[in-house]
PDB file of N, CA and C in Angstrom:
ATOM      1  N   UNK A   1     143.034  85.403  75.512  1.00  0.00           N
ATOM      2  CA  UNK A   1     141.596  85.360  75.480  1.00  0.00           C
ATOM      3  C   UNK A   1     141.082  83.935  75.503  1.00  0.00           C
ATOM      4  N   UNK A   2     139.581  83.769  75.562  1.00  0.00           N
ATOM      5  CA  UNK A   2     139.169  82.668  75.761  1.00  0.00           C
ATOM      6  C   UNK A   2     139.210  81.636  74.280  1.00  0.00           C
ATOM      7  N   UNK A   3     138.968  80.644  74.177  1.00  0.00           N
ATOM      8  CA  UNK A   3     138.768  80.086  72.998  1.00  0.00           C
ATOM      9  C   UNK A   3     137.581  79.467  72.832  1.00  0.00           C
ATOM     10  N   UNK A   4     136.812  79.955  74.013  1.00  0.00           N
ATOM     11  CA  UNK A   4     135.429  79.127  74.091  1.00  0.00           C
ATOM     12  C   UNK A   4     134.413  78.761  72.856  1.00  0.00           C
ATOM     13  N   UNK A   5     133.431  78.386  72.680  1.00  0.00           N
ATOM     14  CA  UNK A   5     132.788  78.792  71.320  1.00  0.00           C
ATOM     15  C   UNK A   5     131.356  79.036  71.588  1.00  0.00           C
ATOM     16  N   UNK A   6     131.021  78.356  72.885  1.00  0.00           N
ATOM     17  CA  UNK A   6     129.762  78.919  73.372  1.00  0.00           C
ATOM     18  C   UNK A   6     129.599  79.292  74.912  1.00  0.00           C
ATOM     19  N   UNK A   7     128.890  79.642  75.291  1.00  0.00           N
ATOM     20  CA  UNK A   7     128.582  80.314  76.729  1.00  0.00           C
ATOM     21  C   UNK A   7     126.894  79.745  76.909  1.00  0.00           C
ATOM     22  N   UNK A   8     126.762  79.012  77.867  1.00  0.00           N
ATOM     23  CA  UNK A   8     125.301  78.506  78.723  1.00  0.00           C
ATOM     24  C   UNK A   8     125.496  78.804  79.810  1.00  0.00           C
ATOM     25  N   UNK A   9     124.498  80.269  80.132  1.00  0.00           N
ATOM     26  CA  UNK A   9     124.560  80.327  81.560  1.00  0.00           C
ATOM     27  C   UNK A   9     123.609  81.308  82.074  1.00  0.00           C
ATOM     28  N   UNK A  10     123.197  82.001  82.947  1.00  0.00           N
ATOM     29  CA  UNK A  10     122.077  83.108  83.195  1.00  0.00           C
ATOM     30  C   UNK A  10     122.590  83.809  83.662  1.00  0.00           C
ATOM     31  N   UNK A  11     121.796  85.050  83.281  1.00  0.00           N
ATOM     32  CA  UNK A  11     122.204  86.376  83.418  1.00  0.00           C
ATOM     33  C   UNK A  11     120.961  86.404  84.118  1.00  0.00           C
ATOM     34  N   UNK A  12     122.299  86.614  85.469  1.00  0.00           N
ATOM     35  CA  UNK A  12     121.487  86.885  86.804  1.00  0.00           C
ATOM     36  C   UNK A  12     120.437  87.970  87.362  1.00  0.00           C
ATOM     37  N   UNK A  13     121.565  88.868  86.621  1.00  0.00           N
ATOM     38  CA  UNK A  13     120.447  90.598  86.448  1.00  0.00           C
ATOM     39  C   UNK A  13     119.104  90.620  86.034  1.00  0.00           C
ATOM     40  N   UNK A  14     119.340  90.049  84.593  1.00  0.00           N
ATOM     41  CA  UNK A  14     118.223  89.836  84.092  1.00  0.00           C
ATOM     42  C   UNK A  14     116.923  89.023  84.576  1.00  0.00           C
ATOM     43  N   UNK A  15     117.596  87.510  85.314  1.00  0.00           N
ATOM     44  CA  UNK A  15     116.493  86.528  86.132  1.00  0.00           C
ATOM     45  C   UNK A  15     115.884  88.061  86.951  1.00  0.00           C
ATOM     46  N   UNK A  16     116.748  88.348  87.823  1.00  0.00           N
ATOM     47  CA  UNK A  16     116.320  89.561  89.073  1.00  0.00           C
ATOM     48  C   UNK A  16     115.042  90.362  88.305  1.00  0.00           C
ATOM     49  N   UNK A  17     115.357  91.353  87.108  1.00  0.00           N
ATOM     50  CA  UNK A  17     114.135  91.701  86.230  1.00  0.00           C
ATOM     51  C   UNK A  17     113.100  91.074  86.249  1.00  0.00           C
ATOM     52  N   UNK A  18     113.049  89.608  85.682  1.00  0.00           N
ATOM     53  CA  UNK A  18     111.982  88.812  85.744  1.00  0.00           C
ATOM     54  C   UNK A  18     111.343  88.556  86.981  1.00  0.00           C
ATOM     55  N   UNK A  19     111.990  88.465  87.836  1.00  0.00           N
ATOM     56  CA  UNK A  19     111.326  88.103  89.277  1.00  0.00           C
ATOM     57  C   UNK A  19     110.419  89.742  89.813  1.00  0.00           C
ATOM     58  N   UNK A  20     111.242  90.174  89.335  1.00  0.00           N
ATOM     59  CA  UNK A  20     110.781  91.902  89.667  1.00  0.00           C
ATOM     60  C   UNK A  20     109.598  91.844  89.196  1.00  0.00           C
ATOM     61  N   UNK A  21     109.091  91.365  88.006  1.00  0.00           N
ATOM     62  CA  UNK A  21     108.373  91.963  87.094  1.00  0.00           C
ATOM     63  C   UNK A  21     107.044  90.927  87.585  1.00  0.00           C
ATOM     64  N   UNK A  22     107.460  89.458  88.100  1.00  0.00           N
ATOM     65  CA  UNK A  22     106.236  88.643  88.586  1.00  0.00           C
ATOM     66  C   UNK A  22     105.867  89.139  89.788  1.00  0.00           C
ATOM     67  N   UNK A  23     107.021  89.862  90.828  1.00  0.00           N
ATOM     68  CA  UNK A  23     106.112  90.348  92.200  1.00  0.00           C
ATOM     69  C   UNK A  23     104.892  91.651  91.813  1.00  0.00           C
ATOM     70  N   UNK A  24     105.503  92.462  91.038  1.00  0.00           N
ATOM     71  CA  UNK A  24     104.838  93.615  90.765  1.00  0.00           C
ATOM     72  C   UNK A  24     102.761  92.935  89.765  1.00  0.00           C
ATOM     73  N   UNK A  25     102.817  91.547  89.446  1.00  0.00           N
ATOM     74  CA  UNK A  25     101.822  90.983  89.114  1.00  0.00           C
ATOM     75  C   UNK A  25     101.216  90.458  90.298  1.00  0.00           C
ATOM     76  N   UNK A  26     101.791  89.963  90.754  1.00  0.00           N
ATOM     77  CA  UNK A  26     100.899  89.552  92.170  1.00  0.00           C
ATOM     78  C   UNK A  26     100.937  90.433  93.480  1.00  0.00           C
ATOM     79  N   UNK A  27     101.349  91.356  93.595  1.00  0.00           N
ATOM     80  CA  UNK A  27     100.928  92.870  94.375  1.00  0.00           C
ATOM     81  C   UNK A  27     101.166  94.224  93.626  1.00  0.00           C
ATOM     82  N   UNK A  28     100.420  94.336  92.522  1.00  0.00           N
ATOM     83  CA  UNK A  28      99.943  95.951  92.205  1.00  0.00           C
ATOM     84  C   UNK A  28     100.138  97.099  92.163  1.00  0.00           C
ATOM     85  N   UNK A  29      99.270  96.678  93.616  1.00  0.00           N
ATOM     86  CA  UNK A  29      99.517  98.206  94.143  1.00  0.00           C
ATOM     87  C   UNK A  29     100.602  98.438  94.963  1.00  0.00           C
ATOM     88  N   UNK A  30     101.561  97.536  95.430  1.00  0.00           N
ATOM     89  CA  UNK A  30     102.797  97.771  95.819  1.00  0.00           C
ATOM     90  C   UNK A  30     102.836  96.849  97.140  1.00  0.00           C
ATOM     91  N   UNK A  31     103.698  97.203  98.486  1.00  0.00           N
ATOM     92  CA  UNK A  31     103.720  96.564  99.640  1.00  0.00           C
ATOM     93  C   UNK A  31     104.991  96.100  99.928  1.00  0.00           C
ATOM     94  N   UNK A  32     105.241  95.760 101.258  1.00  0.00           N
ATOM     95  CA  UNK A  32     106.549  95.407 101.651  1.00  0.00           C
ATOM     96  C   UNK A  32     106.942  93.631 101.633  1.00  0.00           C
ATOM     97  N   UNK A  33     108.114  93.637 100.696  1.00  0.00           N
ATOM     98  CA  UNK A  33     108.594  92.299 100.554  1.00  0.00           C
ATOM     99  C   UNK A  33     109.842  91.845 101.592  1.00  0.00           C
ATOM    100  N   UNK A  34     110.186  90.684 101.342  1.00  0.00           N
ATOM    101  CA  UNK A  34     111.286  90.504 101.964  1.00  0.00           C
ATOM    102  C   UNK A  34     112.101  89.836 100.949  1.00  0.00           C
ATOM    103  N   UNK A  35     113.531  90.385 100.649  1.00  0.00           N
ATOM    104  CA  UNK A  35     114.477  89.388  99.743  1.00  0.00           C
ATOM    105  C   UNK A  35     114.976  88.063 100.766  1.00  0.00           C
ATOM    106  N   UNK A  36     115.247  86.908 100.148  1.00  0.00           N
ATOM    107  CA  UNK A  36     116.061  85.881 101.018  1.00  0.00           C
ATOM    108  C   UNK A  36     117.341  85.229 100.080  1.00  0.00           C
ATOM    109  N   UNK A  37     118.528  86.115 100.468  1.00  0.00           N
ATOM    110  CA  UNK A  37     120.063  85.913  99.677  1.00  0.00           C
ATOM    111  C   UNK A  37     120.436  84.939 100.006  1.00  0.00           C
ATOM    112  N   UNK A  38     120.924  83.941  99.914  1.00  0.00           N
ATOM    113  CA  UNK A  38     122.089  83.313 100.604  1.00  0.00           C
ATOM    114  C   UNK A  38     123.242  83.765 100.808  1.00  0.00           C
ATOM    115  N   UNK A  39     123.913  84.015 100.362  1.00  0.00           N
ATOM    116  CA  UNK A  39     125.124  85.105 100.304  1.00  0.00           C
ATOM    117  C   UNK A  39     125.291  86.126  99.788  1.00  0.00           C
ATOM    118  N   UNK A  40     125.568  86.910 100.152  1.00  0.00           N
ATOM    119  CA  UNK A  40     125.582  88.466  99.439  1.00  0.00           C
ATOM    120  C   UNK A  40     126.851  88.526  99.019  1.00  0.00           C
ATOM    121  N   UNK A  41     128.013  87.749  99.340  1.00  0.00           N
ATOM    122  CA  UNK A  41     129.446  87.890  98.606  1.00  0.00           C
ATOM    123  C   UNK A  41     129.796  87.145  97.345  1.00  0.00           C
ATOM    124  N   UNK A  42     128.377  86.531  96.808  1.00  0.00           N
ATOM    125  CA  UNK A  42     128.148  86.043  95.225  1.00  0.00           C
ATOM    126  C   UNK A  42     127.704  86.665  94.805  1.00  0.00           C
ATOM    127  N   UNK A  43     128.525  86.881  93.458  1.00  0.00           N
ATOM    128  CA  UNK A  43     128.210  87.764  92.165  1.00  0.00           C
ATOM    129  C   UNK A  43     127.004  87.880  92.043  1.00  0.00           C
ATOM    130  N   UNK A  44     126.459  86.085  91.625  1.00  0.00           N
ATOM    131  CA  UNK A  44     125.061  86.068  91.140  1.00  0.00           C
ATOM    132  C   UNK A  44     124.134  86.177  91.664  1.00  0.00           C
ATOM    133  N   UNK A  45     124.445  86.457  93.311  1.00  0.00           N
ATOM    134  CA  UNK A  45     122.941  86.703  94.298  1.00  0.00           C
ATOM    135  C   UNK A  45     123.247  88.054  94.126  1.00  0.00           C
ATOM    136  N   UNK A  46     124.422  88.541  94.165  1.00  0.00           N
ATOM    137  CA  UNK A  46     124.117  90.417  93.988  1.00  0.00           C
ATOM    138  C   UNK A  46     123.158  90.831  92.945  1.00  0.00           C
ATOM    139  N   UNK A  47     123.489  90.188  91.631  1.00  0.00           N
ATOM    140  CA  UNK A  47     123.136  90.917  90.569  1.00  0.00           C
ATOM    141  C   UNK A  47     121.822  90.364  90.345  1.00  0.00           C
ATOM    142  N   UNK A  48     121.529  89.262  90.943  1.00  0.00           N
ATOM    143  CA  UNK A  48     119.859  89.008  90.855  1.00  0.00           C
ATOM    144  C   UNK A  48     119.273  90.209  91.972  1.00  0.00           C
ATOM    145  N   UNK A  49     119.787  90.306  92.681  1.00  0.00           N
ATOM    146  CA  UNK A  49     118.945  91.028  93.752  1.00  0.00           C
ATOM    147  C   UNK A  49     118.992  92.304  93.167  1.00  0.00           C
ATOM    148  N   UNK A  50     119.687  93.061  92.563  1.00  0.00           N
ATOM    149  CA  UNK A  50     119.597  94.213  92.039  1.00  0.00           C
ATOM    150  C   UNK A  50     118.659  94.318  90.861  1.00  0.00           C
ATOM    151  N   UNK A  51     118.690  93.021  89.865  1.00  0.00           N
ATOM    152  CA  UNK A  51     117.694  93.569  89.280  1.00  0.00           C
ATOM    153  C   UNK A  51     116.211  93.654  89.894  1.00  0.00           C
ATOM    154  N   UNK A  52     116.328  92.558  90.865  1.00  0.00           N
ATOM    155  CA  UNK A  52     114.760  92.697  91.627  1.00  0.00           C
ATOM    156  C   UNK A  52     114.547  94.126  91.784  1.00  0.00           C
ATOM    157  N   UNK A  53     115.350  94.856  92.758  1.00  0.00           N
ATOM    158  CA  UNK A  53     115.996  96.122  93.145  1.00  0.00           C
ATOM    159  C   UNK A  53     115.583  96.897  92.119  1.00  0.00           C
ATOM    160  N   UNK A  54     115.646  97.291  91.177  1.00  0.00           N
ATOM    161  CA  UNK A  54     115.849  97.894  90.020  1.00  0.00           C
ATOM    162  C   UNK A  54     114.487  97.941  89.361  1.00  0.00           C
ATOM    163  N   UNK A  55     113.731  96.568  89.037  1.00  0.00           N
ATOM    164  CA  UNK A  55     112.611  96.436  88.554  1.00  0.00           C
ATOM    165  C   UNK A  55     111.259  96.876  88.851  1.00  0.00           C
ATOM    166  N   UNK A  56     111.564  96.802  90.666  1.00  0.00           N
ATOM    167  CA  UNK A  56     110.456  96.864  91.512  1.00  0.00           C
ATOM    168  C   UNK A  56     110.917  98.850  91.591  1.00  0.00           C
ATOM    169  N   UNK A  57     111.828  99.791  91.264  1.00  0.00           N
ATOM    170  CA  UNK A  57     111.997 101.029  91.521  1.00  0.00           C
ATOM    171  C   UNK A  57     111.526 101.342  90.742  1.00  0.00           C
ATOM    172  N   UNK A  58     111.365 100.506  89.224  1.00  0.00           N
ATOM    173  CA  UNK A  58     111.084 101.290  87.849  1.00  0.00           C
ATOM    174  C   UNK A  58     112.157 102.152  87.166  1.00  0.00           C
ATOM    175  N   UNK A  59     113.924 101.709  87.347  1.00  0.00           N
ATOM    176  CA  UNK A  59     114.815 102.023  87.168  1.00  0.00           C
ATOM    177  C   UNK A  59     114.798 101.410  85.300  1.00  0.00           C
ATOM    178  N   UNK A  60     114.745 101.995  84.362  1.00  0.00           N
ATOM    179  CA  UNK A  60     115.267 101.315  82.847  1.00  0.00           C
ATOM    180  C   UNK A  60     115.835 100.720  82.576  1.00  0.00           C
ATOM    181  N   UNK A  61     115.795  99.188  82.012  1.00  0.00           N
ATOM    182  CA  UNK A  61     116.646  98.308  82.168  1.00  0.00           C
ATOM    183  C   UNK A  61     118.025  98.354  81.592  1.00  0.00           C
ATOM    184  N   UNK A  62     119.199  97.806  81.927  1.00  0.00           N
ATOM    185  CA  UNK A  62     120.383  98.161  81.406  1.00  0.00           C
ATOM    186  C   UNK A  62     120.569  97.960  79.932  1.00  0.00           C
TER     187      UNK A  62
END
């Protein structure tokens, strides 16, 4: 196991939530967005984009 003693880092999912949660403030009533990934074969662009994904469906957060 690790021996670390602390961890600094973002939880990508969660940023994705937040971003979710500022588009849904500045369009309402809804409308078509566009995501822009850089790579989709990083962890952390997946799991940001899902929570966007997730936030903007009204899916319960994990």
């Amino acid at each position: 196991g690790s021996k670390r003693l602390a961890y600094v880092g973002t939880n990508n999912y969660k940023a994705g939530r937040e971003a979710g949660k500022l588009i849904k403030e500045v369009i309402p009533q809804g409308g078509k967005i566009a995501l822009f990934v850089g790579r989709m074969d990083a962890q952390n662009a997946i799991d940001r984009r899902q929570g966007i994904i997730d936030e903007l469906s009204g899916k319960p957060p994990q």
